[in-house]
PDB file of N, CA and C in Angstrom:
ATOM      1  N   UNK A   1       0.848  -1.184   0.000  1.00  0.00           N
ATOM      2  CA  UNK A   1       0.000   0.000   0.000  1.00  0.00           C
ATOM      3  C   UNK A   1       0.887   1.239   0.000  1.00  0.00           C
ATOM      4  N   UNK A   2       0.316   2.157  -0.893  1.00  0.00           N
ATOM      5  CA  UNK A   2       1.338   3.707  -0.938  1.00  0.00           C
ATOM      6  C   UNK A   2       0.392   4.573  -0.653  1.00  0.00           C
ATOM      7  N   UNK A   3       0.748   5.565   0.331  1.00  0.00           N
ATOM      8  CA  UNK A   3      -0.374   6.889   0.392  1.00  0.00           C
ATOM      9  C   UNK A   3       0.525   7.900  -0.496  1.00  0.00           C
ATOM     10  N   UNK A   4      -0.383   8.943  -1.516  1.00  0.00           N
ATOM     11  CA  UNK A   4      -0.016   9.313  -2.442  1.00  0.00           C
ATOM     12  C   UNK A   4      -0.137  10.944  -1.639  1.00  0.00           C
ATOM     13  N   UNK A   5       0.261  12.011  -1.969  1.00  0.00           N
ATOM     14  CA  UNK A   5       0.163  13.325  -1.216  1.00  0.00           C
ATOM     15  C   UNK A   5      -0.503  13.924  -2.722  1.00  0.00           C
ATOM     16  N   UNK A   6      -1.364  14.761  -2.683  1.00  0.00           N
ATOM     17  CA  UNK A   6      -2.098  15.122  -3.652  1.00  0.00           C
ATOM     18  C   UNK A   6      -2.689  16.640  -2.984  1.00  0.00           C
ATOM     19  N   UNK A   7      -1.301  17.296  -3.763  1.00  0.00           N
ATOM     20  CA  UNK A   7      -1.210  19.135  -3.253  1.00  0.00           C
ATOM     21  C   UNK A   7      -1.770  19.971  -4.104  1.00  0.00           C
ATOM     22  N   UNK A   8      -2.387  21.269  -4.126  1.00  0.00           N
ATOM     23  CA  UNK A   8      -3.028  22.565  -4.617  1.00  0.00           C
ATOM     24  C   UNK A   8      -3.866  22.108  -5.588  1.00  0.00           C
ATOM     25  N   UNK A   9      -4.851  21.244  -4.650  1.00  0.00           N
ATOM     26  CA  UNK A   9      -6.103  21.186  -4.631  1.00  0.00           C
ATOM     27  C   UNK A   9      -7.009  22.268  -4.464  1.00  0.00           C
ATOM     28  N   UNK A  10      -8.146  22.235  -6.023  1.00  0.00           N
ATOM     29  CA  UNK A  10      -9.304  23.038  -5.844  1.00  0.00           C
ATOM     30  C   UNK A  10      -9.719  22.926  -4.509  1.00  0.00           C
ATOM     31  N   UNK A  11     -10.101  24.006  -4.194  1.00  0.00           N
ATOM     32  CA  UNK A  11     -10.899  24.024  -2.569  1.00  0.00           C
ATOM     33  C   UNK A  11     -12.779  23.496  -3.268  1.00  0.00           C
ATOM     34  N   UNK A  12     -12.905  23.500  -4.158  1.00  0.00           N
ATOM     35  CA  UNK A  12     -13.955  22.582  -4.829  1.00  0.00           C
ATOM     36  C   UNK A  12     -14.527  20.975  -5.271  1.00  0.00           C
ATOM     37  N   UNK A  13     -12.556  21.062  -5.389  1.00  0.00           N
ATOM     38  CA  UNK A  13     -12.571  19.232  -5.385  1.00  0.00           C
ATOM     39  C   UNK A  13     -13.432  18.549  -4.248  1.00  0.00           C
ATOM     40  N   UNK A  14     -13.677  17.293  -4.485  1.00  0.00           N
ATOM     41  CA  UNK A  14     -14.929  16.222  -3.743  1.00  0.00           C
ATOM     42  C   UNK A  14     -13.804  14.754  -3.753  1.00  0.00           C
ATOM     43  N   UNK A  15     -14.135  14.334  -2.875  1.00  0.00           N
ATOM     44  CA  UNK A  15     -13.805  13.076  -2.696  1.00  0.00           C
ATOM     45  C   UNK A  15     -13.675  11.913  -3.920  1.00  0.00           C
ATOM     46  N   UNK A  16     -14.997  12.121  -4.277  1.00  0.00           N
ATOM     47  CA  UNK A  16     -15.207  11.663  -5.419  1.00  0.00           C
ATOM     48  C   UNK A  16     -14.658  11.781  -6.503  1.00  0.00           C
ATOM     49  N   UNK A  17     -14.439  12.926  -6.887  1.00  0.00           N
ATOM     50  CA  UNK A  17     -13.773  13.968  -7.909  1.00  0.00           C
ATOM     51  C   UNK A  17     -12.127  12.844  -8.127  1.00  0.00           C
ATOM     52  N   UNK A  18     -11.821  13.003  -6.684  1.00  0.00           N
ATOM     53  CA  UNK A  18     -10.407  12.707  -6.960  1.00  0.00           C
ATOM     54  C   UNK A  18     -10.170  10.914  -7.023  1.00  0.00           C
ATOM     55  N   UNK A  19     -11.077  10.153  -6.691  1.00  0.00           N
ATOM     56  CA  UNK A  19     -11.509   8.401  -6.806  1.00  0.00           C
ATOM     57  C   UNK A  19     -11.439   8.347  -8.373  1.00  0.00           C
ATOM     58  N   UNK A  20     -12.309   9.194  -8.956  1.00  0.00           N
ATOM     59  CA  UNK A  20     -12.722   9.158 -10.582  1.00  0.00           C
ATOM     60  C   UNK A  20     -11.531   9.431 -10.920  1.00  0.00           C
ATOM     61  N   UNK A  21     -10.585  10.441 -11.058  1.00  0.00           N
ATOM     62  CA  UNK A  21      -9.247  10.586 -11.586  1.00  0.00           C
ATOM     63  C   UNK A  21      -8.123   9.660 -10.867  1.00  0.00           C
ATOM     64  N   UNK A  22      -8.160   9.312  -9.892  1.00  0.00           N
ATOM     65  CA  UNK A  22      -7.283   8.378  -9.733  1.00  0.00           C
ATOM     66  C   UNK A  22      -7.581   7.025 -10.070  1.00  0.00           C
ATOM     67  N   UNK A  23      -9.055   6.273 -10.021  1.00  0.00           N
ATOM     68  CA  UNK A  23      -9.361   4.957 -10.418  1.00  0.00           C
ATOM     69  C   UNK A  23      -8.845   5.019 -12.058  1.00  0.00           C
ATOM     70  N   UNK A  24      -8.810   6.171 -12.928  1.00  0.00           N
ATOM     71  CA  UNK A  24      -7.943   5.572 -14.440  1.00  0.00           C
ATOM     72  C   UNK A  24      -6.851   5.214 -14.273  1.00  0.00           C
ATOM     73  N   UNK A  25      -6.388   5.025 -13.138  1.00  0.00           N
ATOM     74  CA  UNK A  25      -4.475   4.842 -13.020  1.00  0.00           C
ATOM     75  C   UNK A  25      -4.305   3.512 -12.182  1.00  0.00           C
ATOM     76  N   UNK A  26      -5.599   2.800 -11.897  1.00  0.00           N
ATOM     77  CA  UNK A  26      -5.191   2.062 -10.728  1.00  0.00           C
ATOM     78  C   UNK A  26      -6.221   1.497  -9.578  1.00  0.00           C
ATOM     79  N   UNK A  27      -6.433   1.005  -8.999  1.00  0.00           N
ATOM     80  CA  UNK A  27      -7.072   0.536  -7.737  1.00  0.00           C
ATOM     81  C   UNK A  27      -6.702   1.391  -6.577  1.00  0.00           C
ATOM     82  N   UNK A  28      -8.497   2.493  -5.977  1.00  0.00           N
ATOM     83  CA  UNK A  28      -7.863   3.258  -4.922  1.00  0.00           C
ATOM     84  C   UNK A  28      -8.698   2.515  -3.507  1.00  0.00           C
ATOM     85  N   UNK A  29      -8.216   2.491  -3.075  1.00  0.00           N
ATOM     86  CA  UNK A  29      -8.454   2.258  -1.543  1.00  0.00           C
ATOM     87  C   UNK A  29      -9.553   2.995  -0.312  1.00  0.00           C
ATOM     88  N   UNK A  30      -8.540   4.392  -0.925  1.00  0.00           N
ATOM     89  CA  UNK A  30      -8.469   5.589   0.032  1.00  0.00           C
ATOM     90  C   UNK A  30      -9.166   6.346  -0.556  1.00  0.00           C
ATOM     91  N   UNK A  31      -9.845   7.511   0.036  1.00  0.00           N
ATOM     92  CA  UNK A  31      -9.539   8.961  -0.378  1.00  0.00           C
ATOM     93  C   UNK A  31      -9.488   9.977   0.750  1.00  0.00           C
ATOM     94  N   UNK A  32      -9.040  10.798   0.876  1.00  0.00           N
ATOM     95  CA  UNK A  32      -9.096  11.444   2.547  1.00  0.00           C
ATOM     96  C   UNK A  32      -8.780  13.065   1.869  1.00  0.00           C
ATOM     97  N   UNK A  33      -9.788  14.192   1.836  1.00  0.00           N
ATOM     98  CA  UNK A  33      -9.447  15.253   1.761  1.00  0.00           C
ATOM     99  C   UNK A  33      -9.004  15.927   2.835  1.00  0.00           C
ATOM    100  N   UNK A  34      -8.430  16.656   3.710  1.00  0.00           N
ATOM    101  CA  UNK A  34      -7.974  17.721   4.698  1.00  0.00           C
ATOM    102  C   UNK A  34      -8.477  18.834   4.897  1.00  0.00           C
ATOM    103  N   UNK A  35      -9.342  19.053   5.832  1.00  0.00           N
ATOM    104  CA  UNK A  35     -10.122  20.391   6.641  1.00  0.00           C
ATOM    105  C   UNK A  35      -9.549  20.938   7.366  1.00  0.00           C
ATOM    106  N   UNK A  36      -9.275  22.165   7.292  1.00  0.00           N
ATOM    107  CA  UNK A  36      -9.016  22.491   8.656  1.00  0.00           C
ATOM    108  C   UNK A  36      -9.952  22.631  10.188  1.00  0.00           C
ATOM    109  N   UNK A  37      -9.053  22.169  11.300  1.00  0.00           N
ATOM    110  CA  UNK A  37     -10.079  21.857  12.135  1.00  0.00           C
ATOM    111  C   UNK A  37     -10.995  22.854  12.596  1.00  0.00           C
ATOM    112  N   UNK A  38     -10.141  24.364  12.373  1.00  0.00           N
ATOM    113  CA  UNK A  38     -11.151  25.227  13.224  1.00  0.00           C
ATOM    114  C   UNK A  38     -12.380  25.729  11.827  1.00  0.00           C
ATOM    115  N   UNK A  39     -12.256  25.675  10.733  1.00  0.00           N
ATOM    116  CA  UNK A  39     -13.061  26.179  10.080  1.00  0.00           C
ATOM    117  C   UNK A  39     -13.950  24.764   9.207  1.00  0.00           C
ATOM    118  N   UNK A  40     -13.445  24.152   9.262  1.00  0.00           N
ATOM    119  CA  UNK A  40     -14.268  22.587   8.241  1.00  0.00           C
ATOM    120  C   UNK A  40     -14.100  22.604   7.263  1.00  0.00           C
ATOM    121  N   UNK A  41     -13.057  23.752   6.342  1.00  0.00           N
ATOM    122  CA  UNK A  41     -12.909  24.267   4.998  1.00  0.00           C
ATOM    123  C   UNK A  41     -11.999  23.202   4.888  1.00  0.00           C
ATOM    124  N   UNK A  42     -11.883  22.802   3.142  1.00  0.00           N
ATOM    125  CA  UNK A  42     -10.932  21.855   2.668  1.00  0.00           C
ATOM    126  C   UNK A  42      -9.255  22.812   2.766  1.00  0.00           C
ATOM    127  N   UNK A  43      -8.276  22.286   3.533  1.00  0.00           N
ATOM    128  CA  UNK A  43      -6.979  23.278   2.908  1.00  0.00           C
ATOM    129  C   UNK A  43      -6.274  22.852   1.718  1.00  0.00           C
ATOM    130  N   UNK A  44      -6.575  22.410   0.582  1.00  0.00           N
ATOM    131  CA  UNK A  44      -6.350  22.276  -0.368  1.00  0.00           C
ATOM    132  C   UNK A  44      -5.447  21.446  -0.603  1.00  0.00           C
ATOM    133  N   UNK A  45      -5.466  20.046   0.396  1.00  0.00           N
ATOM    134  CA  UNK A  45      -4.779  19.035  -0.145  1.00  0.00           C
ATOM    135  C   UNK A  45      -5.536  17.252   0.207  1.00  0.00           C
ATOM    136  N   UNK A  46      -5.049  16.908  -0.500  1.00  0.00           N
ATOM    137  CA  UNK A  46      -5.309  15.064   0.400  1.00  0.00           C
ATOM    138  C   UNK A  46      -4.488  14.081   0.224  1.00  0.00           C
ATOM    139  N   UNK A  47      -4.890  13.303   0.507  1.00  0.00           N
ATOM    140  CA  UNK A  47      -4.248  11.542   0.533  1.00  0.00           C
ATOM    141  C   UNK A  47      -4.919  10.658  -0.012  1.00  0.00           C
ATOM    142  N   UNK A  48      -4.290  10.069  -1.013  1.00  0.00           N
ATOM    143  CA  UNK A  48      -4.903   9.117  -1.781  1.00  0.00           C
ATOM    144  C   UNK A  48      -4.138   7.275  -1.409  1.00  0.00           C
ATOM    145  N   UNK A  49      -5.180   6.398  -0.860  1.00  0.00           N
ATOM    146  CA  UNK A  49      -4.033   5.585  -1.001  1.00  0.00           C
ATOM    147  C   UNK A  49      -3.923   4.069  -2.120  1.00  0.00           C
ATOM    148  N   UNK A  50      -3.303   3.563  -2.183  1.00  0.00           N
ATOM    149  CA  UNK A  50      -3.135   2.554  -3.291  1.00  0.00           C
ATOM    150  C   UNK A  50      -2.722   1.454  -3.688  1.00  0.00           C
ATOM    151  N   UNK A  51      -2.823   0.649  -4.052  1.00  0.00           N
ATOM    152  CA  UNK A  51      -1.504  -0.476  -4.028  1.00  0.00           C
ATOM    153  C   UNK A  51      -0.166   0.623  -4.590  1.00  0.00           C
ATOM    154  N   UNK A  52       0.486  -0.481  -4.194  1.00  0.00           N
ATOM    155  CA  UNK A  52       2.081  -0.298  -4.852  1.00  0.00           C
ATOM    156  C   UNK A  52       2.087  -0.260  -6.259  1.00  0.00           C
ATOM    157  N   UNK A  53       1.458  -1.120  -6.920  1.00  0.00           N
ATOM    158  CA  UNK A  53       2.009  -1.665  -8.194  1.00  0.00           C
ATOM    159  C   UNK A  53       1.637  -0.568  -8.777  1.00  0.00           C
ATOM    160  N   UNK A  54      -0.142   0.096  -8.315  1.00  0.00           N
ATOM    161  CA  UNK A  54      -0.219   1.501  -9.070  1.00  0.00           C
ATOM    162  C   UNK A  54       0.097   2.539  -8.723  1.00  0.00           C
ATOM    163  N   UNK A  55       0.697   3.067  -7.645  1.00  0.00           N
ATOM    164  CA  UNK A  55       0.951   4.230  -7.206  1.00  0.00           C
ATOM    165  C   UNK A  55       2.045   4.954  -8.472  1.00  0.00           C
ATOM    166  N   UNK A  56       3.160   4.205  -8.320  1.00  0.00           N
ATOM    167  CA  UNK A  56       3.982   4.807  -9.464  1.00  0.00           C
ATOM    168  C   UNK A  56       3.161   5.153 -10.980  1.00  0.00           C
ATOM    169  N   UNK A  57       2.181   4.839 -11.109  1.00  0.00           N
ATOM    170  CA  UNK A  57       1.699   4.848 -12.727  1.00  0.00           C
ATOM    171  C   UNK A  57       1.221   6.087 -12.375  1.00  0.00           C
ATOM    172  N   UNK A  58       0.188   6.053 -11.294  1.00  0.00           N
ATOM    173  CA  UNK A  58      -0.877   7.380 -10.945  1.00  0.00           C
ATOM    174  C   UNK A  58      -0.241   8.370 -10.912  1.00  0.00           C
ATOM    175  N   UNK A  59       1.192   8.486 -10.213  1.00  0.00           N
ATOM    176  CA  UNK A  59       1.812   9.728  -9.774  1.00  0.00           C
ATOM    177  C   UNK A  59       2.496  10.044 -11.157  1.00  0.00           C
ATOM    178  N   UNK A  60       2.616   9.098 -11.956  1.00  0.00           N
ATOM    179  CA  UNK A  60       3.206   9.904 -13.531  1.00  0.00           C
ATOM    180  C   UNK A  60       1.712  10.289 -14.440  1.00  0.00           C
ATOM    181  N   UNK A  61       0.908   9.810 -14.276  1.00  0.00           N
ATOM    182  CA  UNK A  61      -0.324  10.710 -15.166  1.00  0.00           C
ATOM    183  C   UNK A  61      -1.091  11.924 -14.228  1.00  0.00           C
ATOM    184  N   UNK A  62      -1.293  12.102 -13.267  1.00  0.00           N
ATOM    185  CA  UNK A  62      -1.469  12.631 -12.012  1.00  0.00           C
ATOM    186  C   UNK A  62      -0.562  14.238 -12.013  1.00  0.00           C
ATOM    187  N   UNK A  63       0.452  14.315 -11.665  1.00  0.00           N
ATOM    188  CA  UNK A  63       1.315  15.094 -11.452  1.00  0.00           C
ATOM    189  C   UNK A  63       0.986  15.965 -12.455  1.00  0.00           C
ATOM    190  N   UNK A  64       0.661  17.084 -12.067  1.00  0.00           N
ATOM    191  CA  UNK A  64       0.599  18.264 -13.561  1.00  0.00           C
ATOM    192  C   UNK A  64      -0.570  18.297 -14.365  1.00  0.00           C
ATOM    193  N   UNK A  65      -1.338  17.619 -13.399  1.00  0.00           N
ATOM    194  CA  UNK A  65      -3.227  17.588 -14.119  1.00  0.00           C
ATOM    195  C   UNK A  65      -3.807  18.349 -13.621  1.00  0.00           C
ATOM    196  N   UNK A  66      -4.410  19.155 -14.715  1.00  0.00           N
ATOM    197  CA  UNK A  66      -5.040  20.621 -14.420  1.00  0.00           C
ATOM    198  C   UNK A  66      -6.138  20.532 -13.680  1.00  0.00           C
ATOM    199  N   UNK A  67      -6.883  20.743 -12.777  1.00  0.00           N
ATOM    200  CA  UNK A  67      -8.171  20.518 -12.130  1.00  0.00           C
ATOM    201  C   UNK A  67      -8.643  21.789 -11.821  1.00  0.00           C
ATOM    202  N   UNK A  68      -9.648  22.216 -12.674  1.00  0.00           N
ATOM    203  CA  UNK A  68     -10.277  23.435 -12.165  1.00  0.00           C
ATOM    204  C   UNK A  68      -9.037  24.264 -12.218  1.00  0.00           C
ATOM    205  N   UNK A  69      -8.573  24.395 -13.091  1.00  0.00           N
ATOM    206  CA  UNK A  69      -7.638  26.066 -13.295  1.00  0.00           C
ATOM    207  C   UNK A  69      -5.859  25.494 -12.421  1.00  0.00           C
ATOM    208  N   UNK A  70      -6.052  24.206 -11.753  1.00  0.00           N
ATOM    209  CA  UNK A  70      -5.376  24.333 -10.656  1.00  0.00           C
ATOM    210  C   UNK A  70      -4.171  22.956 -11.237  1.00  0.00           C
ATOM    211  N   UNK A  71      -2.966  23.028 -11.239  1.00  0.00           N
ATOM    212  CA  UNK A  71      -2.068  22.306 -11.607  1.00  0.00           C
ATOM    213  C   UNK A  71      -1.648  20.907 -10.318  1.00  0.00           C
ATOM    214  N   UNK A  72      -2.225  19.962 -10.382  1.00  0.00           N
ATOM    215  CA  UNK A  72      -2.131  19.361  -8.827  1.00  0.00           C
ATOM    216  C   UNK A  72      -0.295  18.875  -8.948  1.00  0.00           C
ATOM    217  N   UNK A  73      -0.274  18.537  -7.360  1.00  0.00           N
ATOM    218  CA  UNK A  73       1.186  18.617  -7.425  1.00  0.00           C
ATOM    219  C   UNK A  73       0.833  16.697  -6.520  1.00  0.00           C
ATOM    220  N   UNK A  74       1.631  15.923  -7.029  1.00  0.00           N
ATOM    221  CA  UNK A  74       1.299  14.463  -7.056  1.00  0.00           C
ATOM    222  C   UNK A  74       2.137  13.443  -6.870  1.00  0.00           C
ATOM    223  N   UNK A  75       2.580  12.948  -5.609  1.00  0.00           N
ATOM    224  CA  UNK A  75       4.262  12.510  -4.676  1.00  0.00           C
ATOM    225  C   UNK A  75       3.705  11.436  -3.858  1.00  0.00           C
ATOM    226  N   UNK A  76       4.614  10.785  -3.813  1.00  0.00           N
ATOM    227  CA  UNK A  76       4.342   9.547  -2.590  1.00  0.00           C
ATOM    228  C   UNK A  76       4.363  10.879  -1.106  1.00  0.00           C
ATOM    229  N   UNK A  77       3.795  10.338  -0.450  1.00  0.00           N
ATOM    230  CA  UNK A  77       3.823  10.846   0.855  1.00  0.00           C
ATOM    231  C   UNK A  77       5.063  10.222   1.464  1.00  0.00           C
ATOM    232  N   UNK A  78       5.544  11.300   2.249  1.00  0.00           N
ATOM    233  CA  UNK A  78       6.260  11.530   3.278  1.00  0.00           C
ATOM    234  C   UNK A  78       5.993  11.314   4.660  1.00  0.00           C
ATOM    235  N   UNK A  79       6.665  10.557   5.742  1.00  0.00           N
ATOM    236  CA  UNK A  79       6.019  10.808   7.319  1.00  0.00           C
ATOM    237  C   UNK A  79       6.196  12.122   7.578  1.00  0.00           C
ATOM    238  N   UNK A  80       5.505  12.137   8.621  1.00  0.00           N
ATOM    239  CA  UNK A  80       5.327  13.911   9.041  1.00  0.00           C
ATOM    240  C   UNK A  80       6.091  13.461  10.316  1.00  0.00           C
ATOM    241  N   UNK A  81       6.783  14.814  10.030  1.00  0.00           N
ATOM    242  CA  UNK A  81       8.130  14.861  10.876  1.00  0.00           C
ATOM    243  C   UNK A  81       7.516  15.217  12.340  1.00  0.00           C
ATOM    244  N   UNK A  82       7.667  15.052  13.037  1.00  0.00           N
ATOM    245  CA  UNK A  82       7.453  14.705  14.928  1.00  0.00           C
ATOM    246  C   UNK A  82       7.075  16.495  15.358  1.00  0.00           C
ATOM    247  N   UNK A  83       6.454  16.777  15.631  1.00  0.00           N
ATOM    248  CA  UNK A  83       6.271  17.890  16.264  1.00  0.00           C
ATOM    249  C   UNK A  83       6.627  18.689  17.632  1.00  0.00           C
ATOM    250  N   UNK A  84       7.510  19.478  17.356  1.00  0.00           N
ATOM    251  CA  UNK A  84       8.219  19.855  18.899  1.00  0.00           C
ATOM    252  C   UNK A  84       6.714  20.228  20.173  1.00  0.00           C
ATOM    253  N   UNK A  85       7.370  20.074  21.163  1.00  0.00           N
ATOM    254  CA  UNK A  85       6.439  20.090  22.397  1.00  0.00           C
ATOM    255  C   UNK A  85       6.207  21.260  22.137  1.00  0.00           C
ATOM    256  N   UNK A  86       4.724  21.868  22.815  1.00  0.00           N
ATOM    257  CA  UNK A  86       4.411  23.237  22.647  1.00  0.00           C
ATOM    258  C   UNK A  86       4.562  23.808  23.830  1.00  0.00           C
ATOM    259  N   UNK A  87       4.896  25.342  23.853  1.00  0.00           N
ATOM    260  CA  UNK A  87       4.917  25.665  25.211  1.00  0.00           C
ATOM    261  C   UNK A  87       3.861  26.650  25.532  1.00  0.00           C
ATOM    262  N   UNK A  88       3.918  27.212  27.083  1.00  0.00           N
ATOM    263  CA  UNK A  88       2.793  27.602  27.801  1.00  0.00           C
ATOM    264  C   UNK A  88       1.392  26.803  27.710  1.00  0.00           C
ATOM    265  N   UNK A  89       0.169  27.503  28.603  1.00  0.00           N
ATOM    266  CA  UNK A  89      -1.084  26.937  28.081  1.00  0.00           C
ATOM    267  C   UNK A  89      -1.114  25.503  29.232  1.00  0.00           C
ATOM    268  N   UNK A  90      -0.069  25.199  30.087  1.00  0.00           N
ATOM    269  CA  UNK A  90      -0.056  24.393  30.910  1.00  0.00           C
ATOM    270  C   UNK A  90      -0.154  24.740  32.247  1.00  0.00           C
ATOM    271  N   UNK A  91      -0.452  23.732  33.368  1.00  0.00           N
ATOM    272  CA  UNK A  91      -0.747  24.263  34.338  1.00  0.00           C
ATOM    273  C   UNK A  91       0.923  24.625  35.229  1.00  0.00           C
ATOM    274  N   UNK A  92       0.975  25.439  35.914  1.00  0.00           N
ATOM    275  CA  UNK A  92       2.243  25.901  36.305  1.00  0.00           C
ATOM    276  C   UNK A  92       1.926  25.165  38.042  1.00  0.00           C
ATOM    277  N   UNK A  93       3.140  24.755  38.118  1.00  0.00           N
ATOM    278  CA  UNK A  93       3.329  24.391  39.698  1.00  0.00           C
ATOM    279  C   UNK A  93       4.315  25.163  40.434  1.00  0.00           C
TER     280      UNK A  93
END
């Protein structure tokens, strides 16, 4: 399984939207658009995920497909790097 990163996304795109363009490349699994939490608005990206065998095909027809005015940008995902501790906002002793 590959999760695919699928960047500058229409804030219009649908779930769906992006199943239909990725099922020509492959068997999808997944689809997961990204809201932000405080507003519910899409931030203009998602995760697509896939077998292996198609991920590489998808991300070469994928990459540089115009959607709604918008050039998507189309990569295996990356782990997200660890997030430093936050400070204040805790209780002080």
């Amino acid at each position: 399984m590959t999760t695919l990163y699928v960047g500058n996304l229409p804030f219009s795109a649908t779930e769906a939207d992006l199943r239909s363009l990725f099922e020509q490349h492959g068997k999808v699994d997944s689809v997961k658009i990204i809201n932000d939490r405080e507003t519910g608005r899409p931030r203009g990206f998602a995760f697509v995920d896939m077998p292996s065998s198609d991920a590489q095909n998808a991300i070469q027809h994928t990459n540089g497909y115009e959607m709604s005015g918008r050039q998507l940008r189309v990569n295996e995902a990356r782990e997200r790097a660890p997030r430093p501790p936050r400070s204040g906002g805790g209780a002080h002793w």
